[in-house]
Protein backbone atom coordinates (compact mmCIF):
# COMPACT_ATOMS: atom_id res chain seq x y z
CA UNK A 1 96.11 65.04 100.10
CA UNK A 2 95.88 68.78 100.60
CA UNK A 3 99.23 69.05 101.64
CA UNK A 4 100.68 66.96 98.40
CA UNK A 5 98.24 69.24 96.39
CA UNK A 6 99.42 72.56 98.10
CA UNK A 7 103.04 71.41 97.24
CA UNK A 8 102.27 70.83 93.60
CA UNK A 9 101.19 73.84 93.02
CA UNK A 10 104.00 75.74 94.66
CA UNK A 11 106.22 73.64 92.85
CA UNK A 12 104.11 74.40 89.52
CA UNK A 13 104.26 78.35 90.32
CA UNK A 14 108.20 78.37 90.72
CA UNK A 15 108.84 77.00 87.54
CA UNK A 16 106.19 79.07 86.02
CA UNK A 17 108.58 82.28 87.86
CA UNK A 18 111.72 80.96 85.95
CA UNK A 19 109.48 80.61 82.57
CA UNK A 20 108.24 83.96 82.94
CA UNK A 21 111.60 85.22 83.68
CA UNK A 22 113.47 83.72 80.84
CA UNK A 23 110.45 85.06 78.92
CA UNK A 24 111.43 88.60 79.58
CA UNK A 25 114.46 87.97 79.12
CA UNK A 26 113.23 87.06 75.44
CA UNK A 27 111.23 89.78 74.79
CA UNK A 28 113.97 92.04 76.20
CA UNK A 29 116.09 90.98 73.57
CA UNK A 30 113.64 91.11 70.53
CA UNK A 31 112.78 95.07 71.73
CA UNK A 32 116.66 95.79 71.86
CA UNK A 33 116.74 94.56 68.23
CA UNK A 34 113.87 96.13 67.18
CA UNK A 35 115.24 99.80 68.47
CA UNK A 36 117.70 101.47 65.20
CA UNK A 37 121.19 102.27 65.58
CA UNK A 38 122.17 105.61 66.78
CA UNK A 39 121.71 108.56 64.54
CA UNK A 40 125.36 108.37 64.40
CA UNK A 41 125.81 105.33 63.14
CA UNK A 42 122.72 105.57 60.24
CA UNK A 43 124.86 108.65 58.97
CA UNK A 44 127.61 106.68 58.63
CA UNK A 45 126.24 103.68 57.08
CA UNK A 46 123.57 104.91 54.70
CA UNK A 47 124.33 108.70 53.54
CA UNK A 48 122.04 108.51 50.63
CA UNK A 49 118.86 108.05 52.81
CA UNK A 50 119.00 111.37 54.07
CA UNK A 51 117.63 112.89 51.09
CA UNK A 52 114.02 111.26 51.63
CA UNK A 53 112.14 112.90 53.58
CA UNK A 54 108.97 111.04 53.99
CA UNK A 55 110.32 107.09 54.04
CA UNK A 56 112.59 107.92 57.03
CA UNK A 57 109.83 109.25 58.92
CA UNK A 58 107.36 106.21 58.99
CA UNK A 59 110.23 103.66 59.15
CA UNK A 60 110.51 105.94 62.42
CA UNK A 61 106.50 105.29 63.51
CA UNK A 62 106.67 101.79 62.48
CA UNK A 63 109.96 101.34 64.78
CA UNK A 64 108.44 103.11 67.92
CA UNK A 65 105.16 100.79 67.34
CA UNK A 66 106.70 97.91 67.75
CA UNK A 67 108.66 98.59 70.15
CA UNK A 68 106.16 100.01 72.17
CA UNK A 69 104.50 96.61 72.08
CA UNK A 70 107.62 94.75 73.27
CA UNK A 71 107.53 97.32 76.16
CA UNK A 72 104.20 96.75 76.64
CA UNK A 73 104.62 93.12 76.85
CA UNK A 74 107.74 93.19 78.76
CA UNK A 75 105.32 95.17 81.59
CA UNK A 76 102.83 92.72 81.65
CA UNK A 77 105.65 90.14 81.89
CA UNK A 78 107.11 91.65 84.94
CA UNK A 79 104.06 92.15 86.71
CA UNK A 80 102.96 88.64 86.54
CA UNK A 81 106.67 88.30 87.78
CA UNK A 82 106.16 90.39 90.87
CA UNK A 83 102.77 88.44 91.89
CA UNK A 84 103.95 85.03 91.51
CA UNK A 85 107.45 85.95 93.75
CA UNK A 86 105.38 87.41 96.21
CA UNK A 87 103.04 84.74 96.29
CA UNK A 88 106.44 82.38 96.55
CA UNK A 89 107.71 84.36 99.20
CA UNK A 90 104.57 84.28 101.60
CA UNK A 91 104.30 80.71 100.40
CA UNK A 92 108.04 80.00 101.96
CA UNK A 93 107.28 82.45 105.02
CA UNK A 94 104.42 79.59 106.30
CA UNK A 95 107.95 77.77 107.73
CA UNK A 96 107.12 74.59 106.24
CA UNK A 97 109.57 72.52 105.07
CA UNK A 98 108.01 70.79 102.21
CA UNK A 99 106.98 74.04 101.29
CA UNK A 100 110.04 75.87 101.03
CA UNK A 101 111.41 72.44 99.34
CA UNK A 102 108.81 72.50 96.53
CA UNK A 103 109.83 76.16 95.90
CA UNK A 104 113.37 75.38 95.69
CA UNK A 105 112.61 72.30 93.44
CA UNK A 106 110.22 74.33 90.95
CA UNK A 107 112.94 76.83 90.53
CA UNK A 108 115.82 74.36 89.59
CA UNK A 109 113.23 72.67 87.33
CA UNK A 110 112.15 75.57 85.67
CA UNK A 111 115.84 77.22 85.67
CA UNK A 112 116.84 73.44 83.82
CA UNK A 113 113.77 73.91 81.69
């Protein structure tokens, strides 16, 4: 029973590595979106906005804030990614088969997923 329940959860922590990974992934994307254009390319789109002075500036702020939070959740993201590979790897260094097969299994699930 402990050995059934020891795979489970190995198998349940390397899909919960491919989730988290895909999940950075995510919030990767949503930062990169969330970052303006070059200053280039706001010149040559919208001219006419260079003449306020005050709107630019706390579209700027708001624009840092947020993504500041996408780059603060893309940390936490990663380092729940580091612990759980670790954990994965010393789980696989025990040698044991079933282990390294429930490892293997959780990350094509979660990969599928």
């Amino acid at each position: 029973a402990g050995m059934v329940l020891s795979v489970l959860v190995i198998l349940l922590l390397s899909v919960l590595y491919e989730v988290v990974k895909m999940g950075k992934a995510k919030v990767l994307r949503r930062a990169l979106m969330a970052v303006p254009p070059s200053l280039s390319q706001e010149a040559l789109v919208e001219p006419d906005e260079g003449d306020s002075g005050g709107g630019d500036s706390t579209q700027h702020g708001a624009v840092q804030g947020r993504w500041f939070r996408y780059h603060v959740g893309q940390t936490l993201l990663h380092v729940v990614q580091v612990v759980v590979g670790y954990t994965l790897m010393l789980a696989v260094m025990s040698y044991n088969a079933w282990i390294f097969l429930a490892v293997t299994a959780g990350s094509a699930i979660g990969y599928f997923v």
